[in-house]
PDB file of N, CA and C in Angstrom:
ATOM      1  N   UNK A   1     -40.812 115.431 -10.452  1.00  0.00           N
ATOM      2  CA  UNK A   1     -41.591 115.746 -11.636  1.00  0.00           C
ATOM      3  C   UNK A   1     -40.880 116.774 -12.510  1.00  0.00           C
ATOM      4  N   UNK A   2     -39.710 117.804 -11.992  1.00  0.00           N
ATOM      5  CA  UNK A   2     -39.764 118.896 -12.673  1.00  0.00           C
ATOM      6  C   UNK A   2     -37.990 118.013 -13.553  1.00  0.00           C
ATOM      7  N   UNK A   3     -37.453 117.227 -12.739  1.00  0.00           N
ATOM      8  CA  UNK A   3     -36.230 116.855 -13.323  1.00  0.00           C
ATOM      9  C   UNK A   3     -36.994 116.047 -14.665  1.00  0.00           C
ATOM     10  N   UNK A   4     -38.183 115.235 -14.605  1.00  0.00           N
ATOM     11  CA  UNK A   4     -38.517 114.442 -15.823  1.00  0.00           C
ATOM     12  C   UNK A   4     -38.738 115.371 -16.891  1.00  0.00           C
ATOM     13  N   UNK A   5     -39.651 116.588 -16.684  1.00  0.00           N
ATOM     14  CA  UNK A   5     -39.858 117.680 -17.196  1.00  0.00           C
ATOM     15  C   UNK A   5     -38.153 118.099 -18.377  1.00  0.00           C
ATOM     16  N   UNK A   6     -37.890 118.058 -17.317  1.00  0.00           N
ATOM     17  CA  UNK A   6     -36.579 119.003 -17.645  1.00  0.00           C
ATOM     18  C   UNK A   6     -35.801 118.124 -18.738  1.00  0.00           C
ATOM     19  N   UNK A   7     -35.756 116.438 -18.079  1.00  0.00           N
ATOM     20  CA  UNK A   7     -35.134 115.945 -19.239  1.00  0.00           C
ATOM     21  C   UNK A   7     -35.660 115.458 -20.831  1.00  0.00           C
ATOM     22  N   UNK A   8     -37.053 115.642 -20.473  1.00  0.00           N
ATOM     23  CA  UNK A   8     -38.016 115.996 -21.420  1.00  0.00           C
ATOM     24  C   UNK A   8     -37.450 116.615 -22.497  1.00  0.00           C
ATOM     25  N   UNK A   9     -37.249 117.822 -21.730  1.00  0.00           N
ATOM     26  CA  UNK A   9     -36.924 119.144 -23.143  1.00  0.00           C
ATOM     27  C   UNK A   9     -35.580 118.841 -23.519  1.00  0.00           C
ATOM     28  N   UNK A  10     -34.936 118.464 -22.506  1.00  0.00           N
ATOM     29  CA  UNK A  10     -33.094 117.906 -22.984  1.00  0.00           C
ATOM     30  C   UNK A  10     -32.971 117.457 -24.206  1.00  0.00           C
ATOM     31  N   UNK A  11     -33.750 116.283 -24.065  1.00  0.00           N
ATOM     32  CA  UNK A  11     -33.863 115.322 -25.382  1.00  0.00           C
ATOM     33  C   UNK A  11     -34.756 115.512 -26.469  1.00  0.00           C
ATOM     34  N   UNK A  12     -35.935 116.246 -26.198  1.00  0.00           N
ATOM     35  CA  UNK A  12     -35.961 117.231 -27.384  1.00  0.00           C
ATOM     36  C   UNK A  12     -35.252 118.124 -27.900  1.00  0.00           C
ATOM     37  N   UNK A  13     -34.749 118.795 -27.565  1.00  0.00           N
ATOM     38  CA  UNK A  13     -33.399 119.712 -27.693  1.00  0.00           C
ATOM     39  C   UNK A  13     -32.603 119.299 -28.510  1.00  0.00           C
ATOM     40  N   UNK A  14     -32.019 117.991 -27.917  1.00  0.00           N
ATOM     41  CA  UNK A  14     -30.549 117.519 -28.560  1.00  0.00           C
ATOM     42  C   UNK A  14     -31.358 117.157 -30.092  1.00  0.00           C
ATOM     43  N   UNK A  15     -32.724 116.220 -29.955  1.00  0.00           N
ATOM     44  CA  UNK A  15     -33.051 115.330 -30.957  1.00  0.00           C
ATOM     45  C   UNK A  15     -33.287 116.733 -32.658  1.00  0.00           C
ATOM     46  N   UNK A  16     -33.577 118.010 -31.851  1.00  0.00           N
ATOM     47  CA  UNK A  16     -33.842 118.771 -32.851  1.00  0.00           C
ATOM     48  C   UNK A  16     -32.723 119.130 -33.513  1.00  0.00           C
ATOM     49  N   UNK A  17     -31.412 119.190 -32.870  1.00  0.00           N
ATOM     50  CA  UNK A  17     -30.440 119.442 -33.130  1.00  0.00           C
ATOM     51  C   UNK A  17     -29.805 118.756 -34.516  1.00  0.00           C
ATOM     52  N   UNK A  18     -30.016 117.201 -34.009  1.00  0.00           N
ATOM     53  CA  UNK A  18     -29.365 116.173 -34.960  1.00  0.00           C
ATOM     54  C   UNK A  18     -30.437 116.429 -36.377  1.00  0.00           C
ATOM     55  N   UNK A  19     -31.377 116.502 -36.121  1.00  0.00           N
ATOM     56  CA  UNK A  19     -32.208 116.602 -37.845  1.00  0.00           C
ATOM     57  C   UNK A  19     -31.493 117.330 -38.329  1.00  0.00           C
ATOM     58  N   UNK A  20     -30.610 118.483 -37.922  1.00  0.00           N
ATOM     59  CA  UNK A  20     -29.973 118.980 -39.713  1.00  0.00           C
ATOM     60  C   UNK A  20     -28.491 118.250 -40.311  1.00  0.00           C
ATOM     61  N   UNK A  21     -28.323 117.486 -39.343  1.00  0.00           N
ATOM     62  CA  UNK A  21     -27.225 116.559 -40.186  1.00  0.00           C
ATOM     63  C   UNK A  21     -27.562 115.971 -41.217  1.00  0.00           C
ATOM     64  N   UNK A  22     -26.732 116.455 -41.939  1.00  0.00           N
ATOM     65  CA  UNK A  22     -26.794 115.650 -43.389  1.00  0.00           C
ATOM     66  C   UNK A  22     -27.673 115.862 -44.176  1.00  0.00           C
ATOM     67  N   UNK A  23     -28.204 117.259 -43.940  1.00  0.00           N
ATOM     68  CA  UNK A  23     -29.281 118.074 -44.703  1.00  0.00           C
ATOM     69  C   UNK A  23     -28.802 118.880 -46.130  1.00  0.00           C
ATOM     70  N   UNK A  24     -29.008 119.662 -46.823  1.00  0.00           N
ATOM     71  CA  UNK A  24     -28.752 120.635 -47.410  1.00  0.00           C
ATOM     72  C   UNK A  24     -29.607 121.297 -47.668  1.00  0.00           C
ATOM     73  N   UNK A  25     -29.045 122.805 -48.063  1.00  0.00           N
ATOM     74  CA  UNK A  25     -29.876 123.727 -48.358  1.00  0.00           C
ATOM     75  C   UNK A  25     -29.489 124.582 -49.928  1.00  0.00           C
ATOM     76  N   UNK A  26     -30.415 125.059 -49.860  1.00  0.00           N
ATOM     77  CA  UNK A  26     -30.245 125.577 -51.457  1.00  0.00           C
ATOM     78  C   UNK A  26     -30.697 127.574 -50.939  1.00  0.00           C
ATOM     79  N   UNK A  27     -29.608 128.268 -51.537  1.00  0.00           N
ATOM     80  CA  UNK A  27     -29.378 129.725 -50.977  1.00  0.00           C
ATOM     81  C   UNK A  27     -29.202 130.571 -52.165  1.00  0.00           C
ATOM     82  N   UNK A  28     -29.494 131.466 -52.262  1.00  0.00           N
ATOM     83  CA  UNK A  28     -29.164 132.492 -53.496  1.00  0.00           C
ATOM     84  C   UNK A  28     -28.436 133.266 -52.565  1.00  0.00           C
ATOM     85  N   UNK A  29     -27.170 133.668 -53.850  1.00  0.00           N
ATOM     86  CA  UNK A  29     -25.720 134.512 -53.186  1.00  0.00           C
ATOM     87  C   UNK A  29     -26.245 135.442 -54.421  1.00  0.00           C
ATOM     88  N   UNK A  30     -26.431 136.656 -53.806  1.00  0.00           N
ATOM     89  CA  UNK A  30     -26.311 138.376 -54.661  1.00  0.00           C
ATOM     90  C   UNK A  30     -25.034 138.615 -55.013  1.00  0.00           C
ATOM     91  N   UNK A  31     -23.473 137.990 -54.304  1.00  0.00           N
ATOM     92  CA  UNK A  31     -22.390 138.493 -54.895  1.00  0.00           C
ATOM     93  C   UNK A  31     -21.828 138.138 -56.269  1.00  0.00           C
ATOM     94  N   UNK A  32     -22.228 136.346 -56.437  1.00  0.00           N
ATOM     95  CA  UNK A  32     -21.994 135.368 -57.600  1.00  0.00           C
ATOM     96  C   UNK A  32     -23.191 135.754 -58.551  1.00  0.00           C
ATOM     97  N   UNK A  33     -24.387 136.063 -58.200  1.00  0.00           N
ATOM     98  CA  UNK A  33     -25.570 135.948 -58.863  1.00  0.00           C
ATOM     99  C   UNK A  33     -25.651 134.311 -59.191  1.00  0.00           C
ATOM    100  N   UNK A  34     -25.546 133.539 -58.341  1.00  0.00           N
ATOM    101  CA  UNK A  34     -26.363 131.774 -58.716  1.00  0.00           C
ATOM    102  C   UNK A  34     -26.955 131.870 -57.300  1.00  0.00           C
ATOM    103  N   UNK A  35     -26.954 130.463 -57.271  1.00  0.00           N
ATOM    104  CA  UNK A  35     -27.272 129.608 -56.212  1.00  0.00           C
ATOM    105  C   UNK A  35     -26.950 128.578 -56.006  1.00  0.00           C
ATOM    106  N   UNK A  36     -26.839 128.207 -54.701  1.00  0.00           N
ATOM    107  CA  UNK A  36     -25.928 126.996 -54.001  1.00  0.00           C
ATOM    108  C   UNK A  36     -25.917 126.368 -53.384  1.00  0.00           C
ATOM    109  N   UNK A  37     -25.665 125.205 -53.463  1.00  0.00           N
ATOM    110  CA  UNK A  37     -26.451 124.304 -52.554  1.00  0.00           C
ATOM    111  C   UNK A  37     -25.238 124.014 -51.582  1.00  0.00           C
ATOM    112  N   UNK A  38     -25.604 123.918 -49.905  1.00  0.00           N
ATOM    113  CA  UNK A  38     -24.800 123.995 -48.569  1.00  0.00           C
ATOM    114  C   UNK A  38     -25.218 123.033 -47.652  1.00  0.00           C
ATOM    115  N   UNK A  39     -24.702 122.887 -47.100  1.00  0.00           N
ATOM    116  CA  UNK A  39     -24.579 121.459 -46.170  1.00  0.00           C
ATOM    117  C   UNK A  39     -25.142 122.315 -44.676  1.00  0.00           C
ATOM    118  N   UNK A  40     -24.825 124.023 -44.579  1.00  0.00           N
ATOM    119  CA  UNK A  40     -25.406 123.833 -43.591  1.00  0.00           C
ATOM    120  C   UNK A  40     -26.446 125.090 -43.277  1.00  0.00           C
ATOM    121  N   UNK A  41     -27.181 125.458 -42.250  1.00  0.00           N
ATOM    122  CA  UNK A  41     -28.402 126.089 -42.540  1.00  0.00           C
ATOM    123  C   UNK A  41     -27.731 127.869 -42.481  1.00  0.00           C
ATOM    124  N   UNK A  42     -28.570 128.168 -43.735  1.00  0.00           N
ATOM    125  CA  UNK A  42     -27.737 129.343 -43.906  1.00  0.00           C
ATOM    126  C   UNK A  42     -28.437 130.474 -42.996  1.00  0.00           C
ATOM    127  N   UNK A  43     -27.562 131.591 -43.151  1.00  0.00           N
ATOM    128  CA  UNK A  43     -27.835 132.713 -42.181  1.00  0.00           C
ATOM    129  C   UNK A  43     -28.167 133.953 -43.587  1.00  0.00           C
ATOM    130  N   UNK A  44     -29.417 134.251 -43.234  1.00  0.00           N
ATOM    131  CA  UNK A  44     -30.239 135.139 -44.507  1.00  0.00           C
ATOM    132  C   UNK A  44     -29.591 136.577 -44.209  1.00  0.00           C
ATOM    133  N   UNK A  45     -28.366 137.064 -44.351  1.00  0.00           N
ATOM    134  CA  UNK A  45     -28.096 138.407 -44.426  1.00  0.00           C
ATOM    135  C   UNK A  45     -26.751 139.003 -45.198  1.00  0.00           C
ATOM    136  N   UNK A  46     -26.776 140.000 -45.595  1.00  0.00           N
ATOM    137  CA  UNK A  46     -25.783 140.396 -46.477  1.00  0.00           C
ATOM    138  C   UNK A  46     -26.107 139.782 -48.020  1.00  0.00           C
ATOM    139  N   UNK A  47     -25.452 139.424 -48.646  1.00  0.00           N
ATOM    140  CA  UNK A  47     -25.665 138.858 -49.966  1.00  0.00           C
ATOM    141  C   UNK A  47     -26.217 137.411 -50.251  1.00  0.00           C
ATOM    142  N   UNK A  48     -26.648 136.813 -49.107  1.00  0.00           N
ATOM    143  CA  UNK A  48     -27.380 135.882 -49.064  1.00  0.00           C
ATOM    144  C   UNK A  48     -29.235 136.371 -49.195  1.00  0.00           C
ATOM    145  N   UNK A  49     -29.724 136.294 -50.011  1.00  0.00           N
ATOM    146  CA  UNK A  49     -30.883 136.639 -50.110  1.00  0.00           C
ATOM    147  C   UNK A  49     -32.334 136.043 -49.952  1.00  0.00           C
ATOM    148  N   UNK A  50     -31.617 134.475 -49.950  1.00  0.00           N
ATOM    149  CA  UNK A  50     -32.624 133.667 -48.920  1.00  0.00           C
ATOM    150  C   UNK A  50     -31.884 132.033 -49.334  1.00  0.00           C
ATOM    151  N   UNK A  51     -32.837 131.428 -48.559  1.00  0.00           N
ATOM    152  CA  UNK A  51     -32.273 130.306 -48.279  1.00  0.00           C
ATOM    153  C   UNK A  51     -33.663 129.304 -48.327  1.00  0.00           C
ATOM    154  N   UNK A  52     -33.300 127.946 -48.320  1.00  0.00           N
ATOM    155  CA  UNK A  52     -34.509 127.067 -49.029  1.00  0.00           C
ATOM    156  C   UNK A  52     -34.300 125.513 -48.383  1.00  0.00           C
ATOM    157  N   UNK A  53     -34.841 124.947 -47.850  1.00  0.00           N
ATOM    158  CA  UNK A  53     -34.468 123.636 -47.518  1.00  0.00           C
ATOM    159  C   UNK A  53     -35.420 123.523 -45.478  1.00  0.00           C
ATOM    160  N   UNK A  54     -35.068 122.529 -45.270  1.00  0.00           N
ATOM    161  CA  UNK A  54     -33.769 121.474 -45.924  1.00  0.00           C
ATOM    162  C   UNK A  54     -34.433 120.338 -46.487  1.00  0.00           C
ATOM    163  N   UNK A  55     -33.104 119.769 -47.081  1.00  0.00           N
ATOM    164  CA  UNK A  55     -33.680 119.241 -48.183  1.00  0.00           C
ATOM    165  C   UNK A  55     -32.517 117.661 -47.699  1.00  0.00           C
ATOM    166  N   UNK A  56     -33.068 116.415 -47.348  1.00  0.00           N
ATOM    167  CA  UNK A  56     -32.554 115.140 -47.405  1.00  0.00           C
ATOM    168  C   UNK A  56     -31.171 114.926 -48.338  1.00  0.00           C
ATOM    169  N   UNK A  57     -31.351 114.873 -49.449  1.00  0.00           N
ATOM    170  CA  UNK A  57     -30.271 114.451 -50.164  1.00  0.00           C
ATOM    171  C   UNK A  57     -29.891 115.871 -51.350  1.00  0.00           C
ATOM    172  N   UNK A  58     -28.477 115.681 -51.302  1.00  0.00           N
ATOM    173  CA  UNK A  58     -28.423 116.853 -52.254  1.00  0.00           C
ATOM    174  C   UNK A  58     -28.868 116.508 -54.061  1.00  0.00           C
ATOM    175  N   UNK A  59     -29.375 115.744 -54.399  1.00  0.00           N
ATOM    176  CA  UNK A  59     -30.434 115.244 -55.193  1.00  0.00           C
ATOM    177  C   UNK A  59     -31.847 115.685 -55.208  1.00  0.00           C
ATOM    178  N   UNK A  60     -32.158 116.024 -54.354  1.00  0.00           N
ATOM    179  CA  UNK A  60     -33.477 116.546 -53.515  1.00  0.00           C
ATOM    180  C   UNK A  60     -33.042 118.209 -53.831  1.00  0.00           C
ATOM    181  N   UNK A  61     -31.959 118.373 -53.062  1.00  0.00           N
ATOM    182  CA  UNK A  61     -31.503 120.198 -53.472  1.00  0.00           C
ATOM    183  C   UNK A  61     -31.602 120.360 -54.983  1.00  0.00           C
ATOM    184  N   UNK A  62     -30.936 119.687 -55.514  1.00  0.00           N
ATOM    185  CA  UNK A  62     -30.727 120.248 -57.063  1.00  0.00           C
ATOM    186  C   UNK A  62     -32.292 120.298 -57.356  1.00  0.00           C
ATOM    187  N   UNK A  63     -33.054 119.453 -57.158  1.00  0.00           N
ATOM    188  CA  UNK A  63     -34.518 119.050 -57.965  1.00  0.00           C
ATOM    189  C   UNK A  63     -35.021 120.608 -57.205  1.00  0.00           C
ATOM    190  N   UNK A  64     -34.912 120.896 -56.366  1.00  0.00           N
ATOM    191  CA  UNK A  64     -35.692 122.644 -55.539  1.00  0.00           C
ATOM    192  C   UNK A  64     -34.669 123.151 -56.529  1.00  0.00           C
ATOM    193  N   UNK A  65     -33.632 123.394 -56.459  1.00  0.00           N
ATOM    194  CA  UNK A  65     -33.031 124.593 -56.638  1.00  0.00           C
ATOM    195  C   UNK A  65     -33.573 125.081 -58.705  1.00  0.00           C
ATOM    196  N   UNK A  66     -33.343 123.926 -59.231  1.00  0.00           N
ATOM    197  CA  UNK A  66     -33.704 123.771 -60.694  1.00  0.00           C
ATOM    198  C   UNK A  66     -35.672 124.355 -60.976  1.00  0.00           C
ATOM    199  N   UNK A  67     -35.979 124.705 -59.564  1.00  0.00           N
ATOM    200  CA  UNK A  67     -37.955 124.993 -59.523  1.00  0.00           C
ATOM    201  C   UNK A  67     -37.982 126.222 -59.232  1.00  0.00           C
ATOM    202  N   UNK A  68     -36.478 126.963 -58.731  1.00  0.00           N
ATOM    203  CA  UNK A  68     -36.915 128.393 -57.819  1.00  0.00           C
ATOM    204  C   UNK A  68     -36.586 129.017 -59.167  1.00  0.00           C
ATOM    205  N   UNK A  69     -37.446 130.374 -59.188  1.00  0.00           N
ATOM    206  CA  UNK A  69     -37.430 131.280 -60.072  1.00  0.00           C
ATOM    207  C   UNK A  69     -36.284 132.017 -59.859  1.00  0.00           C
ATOM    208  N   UNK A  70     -35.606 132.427 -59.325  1.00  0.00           N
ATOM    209  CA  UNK A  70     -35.060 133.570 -58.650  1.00  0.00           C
ATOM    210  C   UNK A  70     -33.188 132.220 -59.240  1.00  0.00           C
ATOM    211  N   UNK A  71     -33.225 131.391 -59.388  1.00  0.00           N
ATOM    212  CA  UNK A  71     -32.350 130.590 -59.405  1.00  0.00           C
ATOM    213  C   UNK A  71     -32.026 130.824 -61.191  1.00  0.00           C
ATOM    214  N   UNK A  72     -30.646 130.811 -61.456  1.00  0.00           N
ATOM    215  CA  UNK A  72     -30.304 131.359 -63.027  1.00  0.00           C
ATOM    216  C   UNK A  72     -30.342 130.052 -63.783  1.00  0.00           C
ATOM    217  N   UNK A  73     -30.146 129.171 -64.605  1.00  0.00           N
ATOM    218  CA  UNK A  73     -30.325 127.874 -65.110  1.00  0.00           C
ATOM    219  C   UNK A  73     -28.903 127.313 -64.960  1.00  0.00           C
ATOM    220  N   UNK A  74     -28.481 126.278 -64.315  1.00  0.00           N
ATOM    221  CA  UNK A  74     -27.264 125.644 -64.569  1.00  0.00           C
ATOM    222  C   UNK A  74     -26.618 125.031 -65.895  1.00  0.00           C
ATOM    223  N   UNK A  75     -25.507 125.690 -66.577  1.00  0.00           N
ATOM    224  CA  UNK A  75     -24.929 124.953 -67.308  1.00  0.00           C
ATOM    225  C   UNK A  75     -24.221 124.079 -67.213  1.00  0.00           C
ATOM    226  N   UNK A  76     -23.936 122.997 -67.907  1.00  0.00           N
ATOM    227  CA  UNK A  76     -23.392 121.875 -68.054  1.00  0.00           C
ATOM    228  C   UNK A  76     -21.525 122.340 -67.162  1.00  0.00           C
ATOM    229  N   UNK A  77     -21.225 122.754 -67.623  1.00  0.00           N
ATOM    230  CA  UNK A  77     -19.543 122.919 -67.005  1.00  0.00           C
ATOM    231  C   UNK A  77     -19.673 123.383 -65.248  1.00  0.00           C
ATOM    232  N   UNK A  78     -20.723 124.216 -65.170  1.00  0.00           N
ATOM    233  CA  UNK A  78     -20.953 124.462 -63.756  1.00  0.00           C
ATOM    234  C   UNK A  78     -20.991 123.056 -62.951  1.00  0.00           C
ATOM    235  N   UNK A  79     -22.205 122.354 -63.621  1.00  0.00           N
ATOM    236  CA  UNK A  79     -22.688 121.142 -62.756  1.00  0.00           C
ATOM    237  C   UNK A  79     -21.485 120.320 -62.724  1.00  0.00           C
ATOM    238  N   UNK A  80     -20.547 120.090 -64.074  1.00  0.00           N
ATOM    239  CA  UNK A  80     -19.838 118.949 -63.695  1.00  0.00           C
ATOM    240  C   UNK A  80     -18.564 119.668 -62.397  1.00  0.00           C
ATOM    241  N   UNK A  81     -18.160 120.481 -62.117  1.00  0.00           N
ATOM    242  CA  UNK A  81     -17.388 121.125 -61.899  1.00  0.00           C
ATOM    243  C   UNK A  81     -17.965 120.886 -59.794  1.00  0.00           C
ATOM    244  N   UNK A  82     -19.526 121.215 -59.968  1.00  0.00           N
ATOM    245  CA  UNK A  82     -20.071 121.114 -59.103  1.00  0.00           C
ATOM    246  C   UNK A  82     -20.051 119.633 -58.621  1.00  0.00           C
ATOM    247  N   UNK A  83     -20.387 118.565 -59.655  1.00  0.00           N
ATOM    248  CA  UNK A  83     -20.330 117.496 -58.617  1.00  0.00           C
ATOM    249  C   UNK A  83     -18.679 116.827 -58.472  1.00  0.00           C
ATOM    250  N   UNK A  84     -17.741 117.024 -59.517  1.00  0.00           N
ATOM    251  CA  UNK A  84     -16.063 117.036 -58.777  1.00  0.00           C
ATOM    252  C   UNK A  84     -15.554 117.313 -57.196  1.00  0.00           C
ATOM    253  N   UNK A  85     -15.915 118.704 -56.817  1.00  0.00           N
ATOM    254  CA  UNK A  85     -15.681 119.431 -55.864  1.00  0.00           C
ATOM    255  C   UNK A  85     -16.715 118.916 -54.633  1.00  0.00           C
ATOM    256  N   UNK A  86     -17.973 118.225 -55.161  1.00  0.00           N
ATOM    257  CA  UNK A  86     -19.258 118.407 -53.827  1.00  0.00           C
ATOM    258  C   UNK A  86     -19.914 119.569 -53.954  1.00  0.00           C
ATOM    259  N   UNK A  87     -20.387 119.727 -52.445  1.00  0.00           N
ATOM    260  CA  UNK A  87     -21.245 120.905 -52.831  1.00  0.00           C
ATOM    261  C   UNK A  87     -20.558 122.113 -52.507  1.00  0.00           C
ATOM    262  N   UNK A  88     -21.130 123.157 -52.814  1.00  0.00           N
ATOM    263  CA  UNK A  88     -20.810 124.630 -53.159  1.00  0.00           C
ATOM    264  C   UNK A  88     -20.383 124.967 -51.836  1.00  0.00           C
TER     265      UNK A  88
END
């Protein structure tokens, strides 16, 4: 009983793991003053001032990131520059 148990949580474990593949997140950086959208789950300290997601498609990020207040407005040369490169 305790090995079924056990592999129970295994595979919950792993299965929680895989949901952030292929996620993104949307983060405000205090050093740049924007925000940025990241592929992976950010760590809220130092000049990271928070973090937002996750979010399915980075289509999905831009649509959050373009709603948060705290987010500066993207100009046109940023974005194209942004989708050349991928994400931030």
């Amino acid at each position: 009983m305790k090995s079924l148990i056990l592999a129970g949580s295994l595979l919950l474990a792993s299965g929680a793991a895989s949901v952030a593949d292929g996620s993104f997140w949307v983060i405000g950086d205090r050093a740049s003053g924007k925000c940025n959208i990241v592929t992976s789950n950010p760590v809220i300290i130092g000049d990271i001032w928070f973090g937002d997601g996750p979010y399915k498609s980075k289509a999905d990020a831009k649509l959050a990131r373009s709603t948060i207040r705290a987010c500066p407005a993207i100009n046109p040369d940023d974005e194209k520059h942004e989708n050349e490169n991928g994400t931030n």
